[in-house]
Protein backbone atom coordinates (compact mmCIF):
# COMPACT_ATOMS: atom_id res chain seq x y z
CA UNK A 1 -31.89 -105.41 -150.57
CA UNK A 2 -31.64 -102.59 -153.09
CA UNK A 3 -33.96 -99.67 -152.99
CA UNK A 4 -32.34 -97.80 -155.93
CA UNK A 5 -31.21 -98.28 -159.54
CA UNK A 6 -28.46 -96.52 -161.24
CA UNK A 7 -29.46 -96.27 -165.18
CA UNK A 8 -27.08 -96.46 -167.92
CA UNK A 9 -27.47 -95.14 -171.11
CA UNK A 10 -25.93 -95.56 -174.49
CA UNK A 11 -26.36 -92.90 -177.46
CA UNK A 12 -27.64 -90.21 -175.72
CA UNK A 13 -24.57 -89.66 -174.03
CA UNK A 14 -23.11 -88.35 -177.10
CA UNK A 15 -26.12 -85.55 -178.16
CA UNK A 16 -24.03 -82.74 -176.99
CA UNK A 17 -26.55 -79.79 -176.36
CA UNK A 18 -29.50 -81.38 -176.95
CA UNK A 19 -28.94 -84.40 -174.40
CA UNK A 20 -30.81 -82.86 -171.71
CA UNK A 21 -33.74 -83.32 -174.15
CA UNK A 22 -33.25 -87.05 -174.47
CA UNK A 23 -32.54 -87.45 -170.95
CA UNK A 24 -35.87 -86.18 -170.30
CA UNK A 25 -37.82 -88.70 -172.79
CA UNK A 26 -36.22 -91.44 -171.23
CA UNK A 27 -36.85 -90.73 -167.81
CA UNK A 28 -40.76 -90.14 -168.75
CA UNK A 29 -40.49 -93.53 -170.73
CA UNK A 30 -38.95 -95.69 -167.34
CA UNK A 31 -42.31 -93.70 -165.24
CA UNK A 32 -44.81 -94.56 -167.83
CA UNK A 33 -43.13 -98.52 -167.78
CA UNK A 34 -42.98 -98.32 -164.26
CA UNK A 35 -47.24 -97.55 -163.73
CA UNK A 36 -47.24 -101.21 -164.39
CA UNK A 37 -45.14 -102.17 -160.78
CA UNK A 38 -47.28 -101.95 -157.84
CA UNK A 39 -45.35 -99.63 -155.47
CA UNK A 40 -44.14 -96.13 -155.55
CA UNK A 41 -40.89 -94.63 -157.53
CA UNK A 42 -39.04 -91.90 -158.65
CA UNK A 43 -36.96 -91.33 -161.62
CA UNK A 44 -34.24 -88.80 -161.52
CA UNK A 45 -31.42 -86.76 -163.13
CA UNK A 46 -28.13 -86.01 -161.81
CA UNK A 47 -24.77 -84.84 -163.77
CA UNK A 48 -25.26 -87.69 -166.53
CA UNK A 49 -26.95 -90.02 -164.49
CA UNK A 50 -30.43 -91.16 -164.07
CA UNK A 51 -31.81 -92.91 -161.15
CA UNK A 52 -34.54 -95.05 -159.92
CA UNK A 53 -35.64 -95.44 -156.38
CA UNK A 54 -38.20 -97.38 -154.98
CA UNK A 55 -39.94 -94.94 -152.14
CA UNK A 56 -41.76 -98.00 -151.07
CA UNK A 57 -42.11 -101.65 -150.73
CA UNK A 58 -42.39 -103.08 -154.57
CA UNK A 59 -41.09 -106.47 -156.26
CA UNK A 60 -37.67 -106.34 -157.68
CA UNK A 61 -38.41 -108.81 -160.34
CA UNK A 62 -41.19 -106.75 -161.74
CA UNK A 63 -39.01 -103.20 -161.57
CA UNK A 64 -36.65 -104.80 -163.34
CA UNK A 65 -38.65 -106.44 -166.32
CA UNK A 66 -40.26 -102.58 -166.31
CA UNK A 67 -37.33 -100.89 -166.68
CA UNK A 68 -35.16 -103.10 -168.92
CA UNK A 69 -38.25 -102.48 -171.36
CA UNK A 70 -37.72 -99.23 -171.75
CA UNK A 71 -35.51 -98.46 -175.33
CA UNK A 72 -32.25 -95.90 -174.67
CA UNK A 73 -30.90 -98.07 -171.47
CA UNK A 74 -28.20 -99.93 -172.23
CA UNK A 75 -27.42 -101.15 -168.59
CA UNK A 76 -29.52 -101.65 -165.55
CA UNK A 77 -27.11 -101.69 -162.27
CA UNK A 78 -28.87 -102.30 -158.75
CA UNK A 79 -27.31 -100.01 -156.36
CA UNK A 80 -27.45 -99.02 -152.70
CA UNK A 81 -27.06 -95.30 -152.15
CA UNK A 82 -25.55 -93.86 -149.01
CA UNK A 83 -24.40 -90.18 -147.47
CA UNK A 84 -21.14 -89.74 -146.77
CA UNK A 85 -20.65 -90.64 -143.00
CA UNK A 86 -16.79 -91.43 -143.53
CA UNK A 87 -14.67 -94.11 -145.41
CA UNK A 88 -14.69 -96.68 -142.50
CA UNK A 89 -18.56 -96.39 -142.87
CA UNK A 90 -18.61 -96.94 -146.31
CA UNK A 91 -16.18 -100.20 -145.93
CA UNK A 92 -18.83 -101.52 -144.02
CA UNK A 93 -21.55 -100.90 -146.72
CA UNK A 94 -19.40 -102.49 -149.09
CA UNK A 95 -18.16 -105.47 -147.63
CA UNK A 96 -21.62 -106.29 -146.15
CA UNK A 97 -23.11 -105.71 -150.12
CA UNK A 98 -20.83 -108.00 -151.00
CA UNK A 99 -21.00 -110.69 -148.46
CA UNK A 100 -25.27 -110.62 -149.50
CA UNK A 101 -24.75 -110.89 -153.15
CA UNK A 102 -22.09 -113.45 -153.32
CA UNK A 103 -22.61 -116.51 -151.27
CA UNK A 104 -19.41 -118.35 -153.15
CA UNK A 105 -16.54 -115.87 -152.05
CA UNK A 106 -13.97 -118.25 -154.68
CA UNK A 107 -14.04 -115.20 -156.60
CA UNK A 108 -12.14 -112.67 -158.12
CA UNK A 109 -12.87 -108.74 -157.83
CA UNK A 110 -11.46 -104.97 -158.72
CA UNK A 111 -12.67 -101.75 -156.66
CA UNK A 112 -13.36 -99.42 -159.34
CA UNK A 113 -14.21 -95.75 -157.64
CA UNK A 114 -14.41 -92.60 -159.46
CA UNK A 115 -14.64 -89.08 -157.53
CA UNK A 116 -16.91 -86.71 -159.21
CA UNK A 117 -17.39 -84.91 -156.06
CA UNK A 118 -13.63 -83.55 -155.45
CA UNK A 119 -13.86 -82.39 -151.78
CA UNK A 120 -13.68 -86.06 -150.79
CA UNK A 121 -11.07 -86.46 -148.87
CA UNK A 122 -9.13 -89.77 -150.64
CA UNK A 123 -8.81 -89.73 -154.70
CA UNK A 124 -10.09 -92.03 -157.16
CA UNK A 125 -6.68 -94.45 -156.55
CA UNK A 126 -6.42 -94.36 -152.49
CA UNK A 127 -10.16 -95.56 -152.99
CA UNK A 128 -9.44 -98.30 -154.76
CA UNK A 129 -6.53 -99.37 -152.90
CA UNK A 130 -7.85 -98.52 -148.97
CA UNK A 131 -11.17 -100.63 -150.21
CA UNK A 132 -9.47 -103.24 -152.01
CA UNK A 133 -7.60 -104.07 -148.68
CA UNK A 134 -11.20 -103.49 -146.45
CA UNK A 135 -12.59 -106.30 -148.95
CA UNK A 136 -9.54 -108.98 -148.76
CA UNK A 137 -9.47 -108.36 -144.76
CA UNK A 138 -13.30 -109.71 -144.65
CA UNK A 139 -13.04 -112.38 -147.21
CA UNK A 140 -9.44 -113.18 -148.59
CA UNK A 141 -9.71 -116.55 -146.02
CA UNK A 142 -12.89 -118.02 -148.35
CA UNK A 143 -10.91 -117.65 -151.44
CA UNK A 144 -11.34 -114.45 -152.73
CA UNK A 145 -8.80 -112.44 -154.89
CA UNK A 146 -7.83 -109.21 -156.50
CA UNK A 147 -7.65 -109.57 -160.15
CA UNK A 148 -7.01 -105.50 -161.71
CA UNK A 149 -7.21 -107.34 -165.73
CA UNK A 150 -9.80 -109.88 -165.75
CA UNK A 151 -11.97 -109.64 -162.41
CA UNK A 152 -15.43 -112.17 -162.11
CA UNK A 153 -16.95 -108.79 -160.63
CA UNK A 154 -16.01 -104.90 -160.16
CA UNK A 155 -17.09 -103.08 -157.45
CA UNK A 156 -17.75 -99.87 -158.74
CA UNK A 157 -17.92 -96.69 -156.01
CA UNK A 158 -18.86 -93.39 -157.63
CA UNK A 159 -18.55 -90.51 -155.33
CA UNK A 160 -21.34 -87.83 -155.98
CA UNK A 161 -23.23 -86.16 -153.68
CA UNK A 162 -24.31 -89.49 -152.29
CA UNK A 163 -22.23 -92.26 -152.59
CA UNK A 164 -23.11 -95.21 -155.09
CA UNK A 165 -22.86 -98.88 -154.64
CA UNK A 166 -23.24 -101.02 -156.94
CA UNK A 167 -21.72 -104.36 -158.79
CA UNK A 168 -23.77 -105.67 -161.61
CA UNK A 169 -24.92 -104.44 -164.42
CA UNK A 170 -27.98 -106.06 -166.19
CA UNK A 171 -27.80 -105.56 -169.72
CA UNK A 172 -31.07 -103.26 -171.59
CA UNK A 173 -32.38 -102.68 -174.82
CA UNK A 174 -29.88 -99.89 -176.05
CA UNK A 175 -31.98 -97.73 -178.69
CA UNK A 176 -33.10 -94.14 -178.61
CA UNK A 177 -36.40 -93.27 -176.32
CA UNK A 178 -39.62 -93.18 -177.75
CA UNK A 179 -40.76 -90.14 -178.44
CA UNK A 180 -37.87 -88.45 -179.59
CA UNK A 181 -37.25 -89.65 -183.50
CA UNK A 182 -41.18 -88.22 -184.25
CA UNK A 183 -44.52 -90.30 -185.13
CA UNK A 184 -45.00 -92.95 -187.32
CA UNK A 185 -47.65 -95.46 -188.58
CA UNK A 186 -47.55 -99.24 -188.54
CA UNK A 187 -49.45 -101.31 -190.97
CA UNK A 188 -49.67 -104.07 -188.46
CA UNK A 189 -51.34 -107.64 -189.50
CA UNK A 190 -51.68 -110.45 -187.20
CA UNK A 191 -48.78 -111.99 -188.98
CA UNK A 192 -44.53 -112.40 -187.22
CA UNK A 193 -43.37 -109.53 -189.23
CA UNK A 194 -45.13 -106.26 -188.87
CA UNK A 195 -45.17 -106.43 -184.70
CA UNK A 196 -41.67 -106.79 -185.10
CA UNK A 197 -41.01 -103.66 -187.42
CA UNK A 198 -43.05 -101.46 -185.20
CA UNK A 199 -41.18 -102.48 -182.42
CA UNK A 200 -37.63 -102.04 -183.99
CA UNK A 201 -39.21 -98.76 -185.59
CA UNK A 202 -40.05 -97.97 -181.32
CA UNK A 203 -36.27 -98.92 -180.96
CA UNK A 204 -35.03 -95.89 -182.46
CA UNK A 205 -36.95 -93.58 -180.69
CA UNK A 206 -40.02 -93.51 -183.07
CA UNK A 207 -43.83 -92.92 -181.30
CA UNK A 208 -45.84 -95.79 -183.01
CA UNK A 209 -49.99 -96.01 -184.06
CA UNK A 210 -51.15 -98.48 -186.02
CA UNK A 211 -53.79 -99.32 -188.75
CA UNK A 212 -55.26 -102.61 -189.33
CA UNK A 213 -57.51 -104.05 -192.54
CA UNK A 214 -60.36 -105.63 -191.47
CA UNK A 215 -62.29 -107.93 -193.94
CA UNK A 216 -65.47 -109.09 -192.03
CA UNK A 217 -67.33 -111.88 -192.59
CA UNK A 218 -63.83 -112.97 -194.35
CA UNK A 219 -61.86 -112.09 -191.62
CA UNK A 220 -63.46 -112.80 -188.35
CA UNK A 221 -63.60 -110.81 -184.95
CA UNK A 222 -61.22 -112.80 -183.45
CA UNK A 223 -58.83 -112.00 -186.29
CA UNK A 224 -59.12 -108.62 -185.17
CA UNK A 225 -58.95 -109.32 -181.16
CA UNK A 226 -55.68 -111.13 -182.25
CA UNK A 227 -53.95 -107.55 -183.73
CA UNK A 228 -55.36 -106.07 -180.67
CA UNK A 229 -53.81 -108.28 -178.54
CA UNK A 230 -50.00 -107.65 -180.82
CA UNK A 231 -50.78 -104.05 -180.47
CA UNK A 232 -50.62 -104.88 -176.80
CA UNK A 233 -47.83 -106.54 -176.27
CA UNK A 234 -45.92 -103.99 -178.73
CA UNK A 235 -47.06 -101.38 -176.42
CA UNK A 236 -45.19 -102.83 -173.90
CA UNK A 237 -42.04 -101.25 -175.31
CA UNK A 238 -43.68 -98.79 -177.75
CA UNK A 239 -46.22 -96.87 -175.15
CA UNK A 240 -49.92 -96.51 -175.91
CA UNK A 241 -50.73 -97.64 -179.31
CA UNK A 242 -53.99 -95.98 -181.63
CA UNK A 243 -54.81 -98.88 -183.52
CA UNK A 244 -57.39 -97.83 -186.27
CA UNK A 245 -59.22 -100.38 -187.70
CA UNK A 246 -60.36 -100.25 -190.99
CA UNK A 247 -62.73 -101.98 -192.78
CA UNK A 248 -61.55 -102.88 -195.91
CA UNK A 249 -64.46 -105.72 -197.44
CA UNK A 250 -65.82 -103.12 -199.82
CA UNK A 251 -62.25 -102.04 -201.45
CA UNK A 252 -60.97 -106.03 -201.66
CA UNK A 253 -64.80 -107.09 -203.43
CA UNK A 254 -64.44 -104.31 -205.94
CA UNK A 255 -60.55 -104.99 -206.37
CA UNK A 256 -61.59 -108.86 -207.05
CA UNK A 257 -64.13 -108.13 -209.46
CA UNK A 258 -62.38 -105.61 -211.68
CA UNK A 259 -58.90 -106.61 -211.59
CA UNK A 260 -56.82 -109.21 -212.81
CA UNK A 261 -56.41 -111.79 -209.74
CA UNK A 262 -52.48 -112.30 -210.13
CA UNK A 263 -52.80 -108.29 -209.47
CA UNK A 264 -54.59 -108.47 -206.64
CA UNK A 265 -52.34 -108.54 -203.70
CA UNK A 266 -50.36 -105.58 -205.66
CA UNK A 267 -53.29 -103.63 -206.04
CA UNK A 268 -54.55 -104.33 -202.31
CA UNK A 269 -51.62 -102.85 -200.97
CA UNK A 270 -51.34 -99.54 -203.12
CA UNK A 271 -54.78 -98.52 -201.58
CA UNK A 272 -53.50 -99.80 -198.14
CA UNK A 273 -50.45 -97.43 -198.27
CA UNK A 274 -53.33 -94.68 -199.49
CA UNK A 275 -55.27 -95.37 -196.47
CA UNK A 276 -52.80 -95.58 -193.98
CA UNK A 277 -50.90 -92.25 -195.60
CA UNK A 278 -54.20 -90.59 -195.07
CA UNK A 279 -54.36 -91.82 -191.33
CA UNK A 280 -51.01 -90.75 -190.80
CA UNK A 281 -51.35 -87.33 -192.11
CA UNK A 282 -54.55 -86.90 -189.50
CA UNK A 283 -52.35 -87.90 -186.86
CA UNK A 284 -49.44 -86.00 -187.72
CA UNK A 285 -46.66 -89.30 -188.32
CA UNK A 286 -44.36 -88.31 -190.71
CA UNK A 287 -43.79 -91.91 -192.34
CA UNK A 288 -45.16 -95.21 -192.31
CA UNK A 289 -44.13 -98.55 -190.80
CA UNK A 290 -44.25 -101.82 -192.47
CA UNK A 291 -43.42 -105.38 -191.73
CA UNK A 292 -41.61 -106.14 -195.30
CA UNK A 293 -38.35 -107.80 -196.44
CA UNK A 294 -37.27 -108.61 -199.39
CA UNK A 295 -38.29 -111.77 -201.32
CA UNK A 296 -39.76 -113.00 -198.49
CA UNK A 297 -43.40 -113.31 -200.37
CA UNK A 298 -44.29 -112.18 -203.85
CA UNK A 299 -45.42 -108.60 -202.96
CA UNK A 300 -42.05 -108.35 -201.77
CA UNK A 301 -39.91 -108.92 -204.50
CA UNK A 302 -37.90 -105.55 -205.20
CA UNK A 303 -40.01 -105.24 -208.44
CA UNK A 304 -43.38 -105.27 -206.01
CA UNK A 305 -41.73 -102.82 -203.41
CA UNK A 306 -41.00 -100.67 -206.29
CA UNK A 307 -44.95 -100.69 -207.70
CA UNK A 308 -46.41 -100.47 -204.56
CA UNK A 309 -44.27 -97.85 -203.15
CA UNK A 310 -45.25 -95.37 -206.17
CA UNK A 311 -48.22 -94.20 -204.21
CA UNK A 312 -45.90 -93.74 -200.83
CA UNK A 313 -46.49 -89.78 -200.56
CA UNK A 314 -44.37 -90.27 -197.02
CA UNK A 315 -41.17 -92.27 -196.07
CA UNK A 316 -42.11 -96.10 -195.94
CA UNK A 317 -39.85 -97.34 -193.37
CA UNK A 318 -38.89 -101.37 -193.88
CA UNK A 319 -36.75 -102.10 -190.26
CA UNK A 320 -37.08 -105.87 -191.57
CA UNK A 321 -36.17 -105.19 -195.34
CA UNK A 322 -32.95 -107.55 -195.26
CA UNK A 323 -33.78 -109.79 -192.73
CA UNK A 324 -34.43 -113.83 -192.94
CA UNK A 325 -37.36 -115.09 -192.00
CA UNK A 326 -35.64 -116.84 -189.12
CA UNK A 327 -34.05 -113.50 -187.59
CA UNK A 328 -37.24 -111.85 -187.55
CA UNK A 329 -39.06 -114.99 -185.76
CA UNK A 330 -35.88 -115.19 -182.83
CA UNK A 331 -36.42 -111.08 -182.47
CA UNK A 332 -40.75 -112.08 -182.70
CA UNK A 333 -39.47 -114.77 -179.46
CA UNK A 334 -37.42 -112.50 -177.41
CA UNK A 335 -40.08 -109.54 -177.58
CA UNK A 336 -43.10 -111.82 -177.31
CA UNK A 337 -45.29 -111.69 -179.74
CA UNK A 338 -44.56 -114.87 -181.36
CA UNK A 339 -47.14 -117.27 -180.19
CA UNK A 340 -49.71 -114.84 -180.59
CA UNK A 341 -48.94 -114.47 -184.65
CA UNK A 342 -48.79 -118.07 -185.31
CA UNK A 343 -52.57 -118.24 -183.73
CA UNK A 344 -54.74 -119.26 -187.16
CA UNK A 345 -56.62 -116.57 -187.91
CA UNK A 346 -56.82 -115.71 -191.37
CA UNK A 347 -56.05 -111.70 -192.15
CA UNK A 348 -57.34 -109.60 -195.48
CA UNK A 349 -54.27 -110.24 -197.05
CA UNK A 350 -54.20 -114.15 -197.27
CA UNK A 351 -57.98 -114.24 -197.56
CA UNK A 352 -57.80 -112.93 -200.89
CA UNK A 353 -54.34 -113.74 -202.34
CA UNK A 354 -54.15 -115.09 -206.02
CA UNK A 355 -53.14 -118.83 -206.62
CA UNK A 356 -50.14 -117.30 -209.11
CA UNK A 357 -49.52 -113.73 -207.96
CA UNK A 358 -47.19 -111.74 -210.51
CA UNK A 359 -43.71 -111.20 -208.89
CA UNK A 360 -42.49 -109.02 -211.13
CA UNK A 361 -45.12 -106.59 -211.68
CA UNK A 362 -44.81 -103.77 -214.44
CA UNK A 363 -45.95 -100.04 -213.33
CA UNK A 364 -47.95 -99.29 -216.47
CA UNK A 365 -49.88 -102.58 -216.23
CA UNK A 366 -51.16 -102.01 -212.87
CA UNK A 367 -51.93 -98.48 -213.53
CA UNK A 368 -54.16 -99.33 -216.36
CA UNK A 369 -55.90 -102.26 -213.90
CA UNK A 370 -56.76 -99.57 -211.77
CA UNK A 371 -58.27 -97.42 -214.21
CA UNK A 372 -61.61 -99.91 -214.29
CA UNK A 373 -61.53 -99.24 -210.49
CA UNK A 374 -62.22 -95.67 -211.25
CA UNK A 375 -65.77 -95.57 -210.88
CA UNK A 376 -66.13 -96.35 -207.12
CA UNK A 377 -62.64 -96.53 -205.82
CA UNK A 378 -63.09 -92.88 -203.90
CA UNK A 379 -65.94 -93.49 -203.02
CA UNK A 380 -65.37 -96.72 -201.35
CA UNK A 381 -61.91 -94.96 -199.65
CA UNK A 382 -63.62 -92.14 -198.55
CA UNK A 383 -66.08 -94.47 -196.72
CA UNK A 384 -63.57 -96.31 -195.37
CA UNK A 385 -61.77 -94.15 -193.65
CA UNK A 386 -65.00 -92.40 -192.29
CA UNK A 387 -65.88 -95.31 -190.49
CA UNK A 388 -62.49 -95.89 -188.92
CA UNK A 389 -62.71 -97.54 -184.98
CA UNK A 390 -59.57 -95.98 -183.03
CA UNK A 391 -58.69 -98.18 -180.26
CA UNK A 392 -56.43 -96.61 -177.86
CA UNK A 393 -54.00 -99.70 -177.14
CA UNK A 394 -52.14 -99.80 -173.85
């Protein structure tokens, strides 16, 4: 039944001069979501609108899961779009919309039109009115009612240069489009949190790649195929992922051997943020990503944050920081990466994590732990991120 799809949006609408520029992300972001949908569309601009119209036969279902995963929509509202061929015309459009949509008629309804196109011939209020009777002619005998305060639907008319139809409005993701808030750089694990912060980092308009620690033999390859497979699923929302792998057995033996163990997951992570700064700065993100909140483990007591964040040469962005564990597994649900974390694959970090890991580490202590790293540490690093595998995630 519908062909098009009129797309509401949220904060954009309130970026002045520069809207035009957001406008623009988010209609590439609903094309690029849409590649996905068999069948042919276009995405369009018009006086603080955007549209979608299917130029061929496609499957509603799917257009619709495409489109609502797209972040800077706020509301999704299947439409039918007609020319102008005369009010009487249009009444027929409308009541015929509405006799396919509702089946139960017991319901209660308020035309809402608004005239953006001035030269048509009734105003915003004759609309409402001159429909409002058209409607209760064709269906006031099966029970259904004008209601101007609290109607069960509102049939909104917007005269433009076609006319739009439309009566629902299917809530999206709100946000900012992706792309238009810069790059950043995910530490992603193939634990619940850090898919989550890269996609609420995605949520506010942030481009996302990735970088995973690899451990091998301690972490196996299907350890790594399940951070692939978050990186996919992120994408879905995010766009094309770079997921650099690095392999990060080297840097965790030497750590274990010279360093005191309750230091270890401390020390781990400083050369992790290194890393992953370094990565960042060859792919021009401007900050990095991670899945942390606080007191959730013992790296993430406010005292840890504080130590390991001393080699952050970049924002470290924490989208998670005050969250429960709980919140961030309902948002891990809804987005669907949830089952795919809880698989039992074993990551770097919990490979090599001390039996009594200091939770309130002290700056000068680890400093002077990773003085006796000094012989090899660059070296080992510089190795690393030679040998880095880029997989281009989509």
């Amino acid at each position: 039944m519908y062909k098009a799809f009129l797309i509401k949006y949220g904060e954009i609408g309130v970026k002045g001069k520069n809207r035009h520029l957001f406008e623009d992300a988010l209609c590439k972001q609903i094309r690029n979501s849409l590649k996905r949908v068999e069948g042919d569309f276009s995405v369009t601009k018009e006086n603080g609108r955007v549209y979608v119209e299917a130029l061929s036969d496609y499957d509603y279902e799917d257009a619709l899961k495409a489109i609502q995963s797209v972040f800077g929509i706020v509301g999704i509202c299947p439409m039918i779009q007609v020319e102008d061929e005369g009010f009487d015309e249009l009444a027929k459009v409308v009541v015929g919309h509405i006799k396919e949509t509702y089946p139960d008629k017991k319901i209660t309804f308020k035309v809402d039109a608004r005239r953006a196109r001035k030269n048509y011939p009734l105003n915003s209020m004759e609309i409402n009115m001159k429909m409002g009777e058209k409607i209760l002619e064709a269906f006031e005998e099966q029970g259904m009612r004008v209601d101007v305060h609290h109607p069960d639907i509102f049939v909104n008319i917007e005269i433009r240069s076609k006319i739009n139809i439309y009566s629902q409005e299917i809530k999206g993701m709100g946000g900012m489009p992706v792309g238009t808030n810069g790059k950043a750089m995910l530490l992603l694990s193939g634990g619940i949190d850090s898919p989550v912060a890269g996609y609420m980092a995605a949520k506010r308009g942030v481009t996302i790649d990735a970088v995973y620690f690899h451990a091998p033999p301690y972490t196996s390859e299907r350890a790594k195929q399940k951070v692939i497979d978050l990186a996919r699923l992120v994408s879905r929302y995010t766009g094309s992922i770079a997921l650099n792998v690095v392999n990060f057995t080297d840097i965790q033996l030497y750590i274990y051997e010279k360093c005191p163990h309750d230091e270890l997951t401390i020390i781990m992570k400083r050369f992790m943020y290194r890393i992953a700064q370094a990565l960042a700065e060859k792919s021009g993100a401007l900050a990095l990503v991670t899945g942390e909140s606080i007191g959730q483990v013992s790296s993430q007591t406010l005292q840890s944050l504080a130590v390991i964040n001393e080699v952050a040469v970049m924002p470290v962005i924490r989208p998670l920081v005050s969250f429960d564990k709980q919140e961030i597994i309902d948002i891990s649900e809804a987005i669907g990466t949830y089952e795919t974390s809880i698989q039992p694959f074993e990551d770097c970090c919990t490979t090599f994590v001390a039996k009594h890991p200091v939770t309130k580490p002290n700056s000068k202590v680890i400093h002077k732990s990773e003085e006796k790293l000094s012989e090899k540490i660059d070296e080992l690093v510089k190795t690393a991120l030679e040998t880095v595998e880029t997989i281009i995630v989509e």
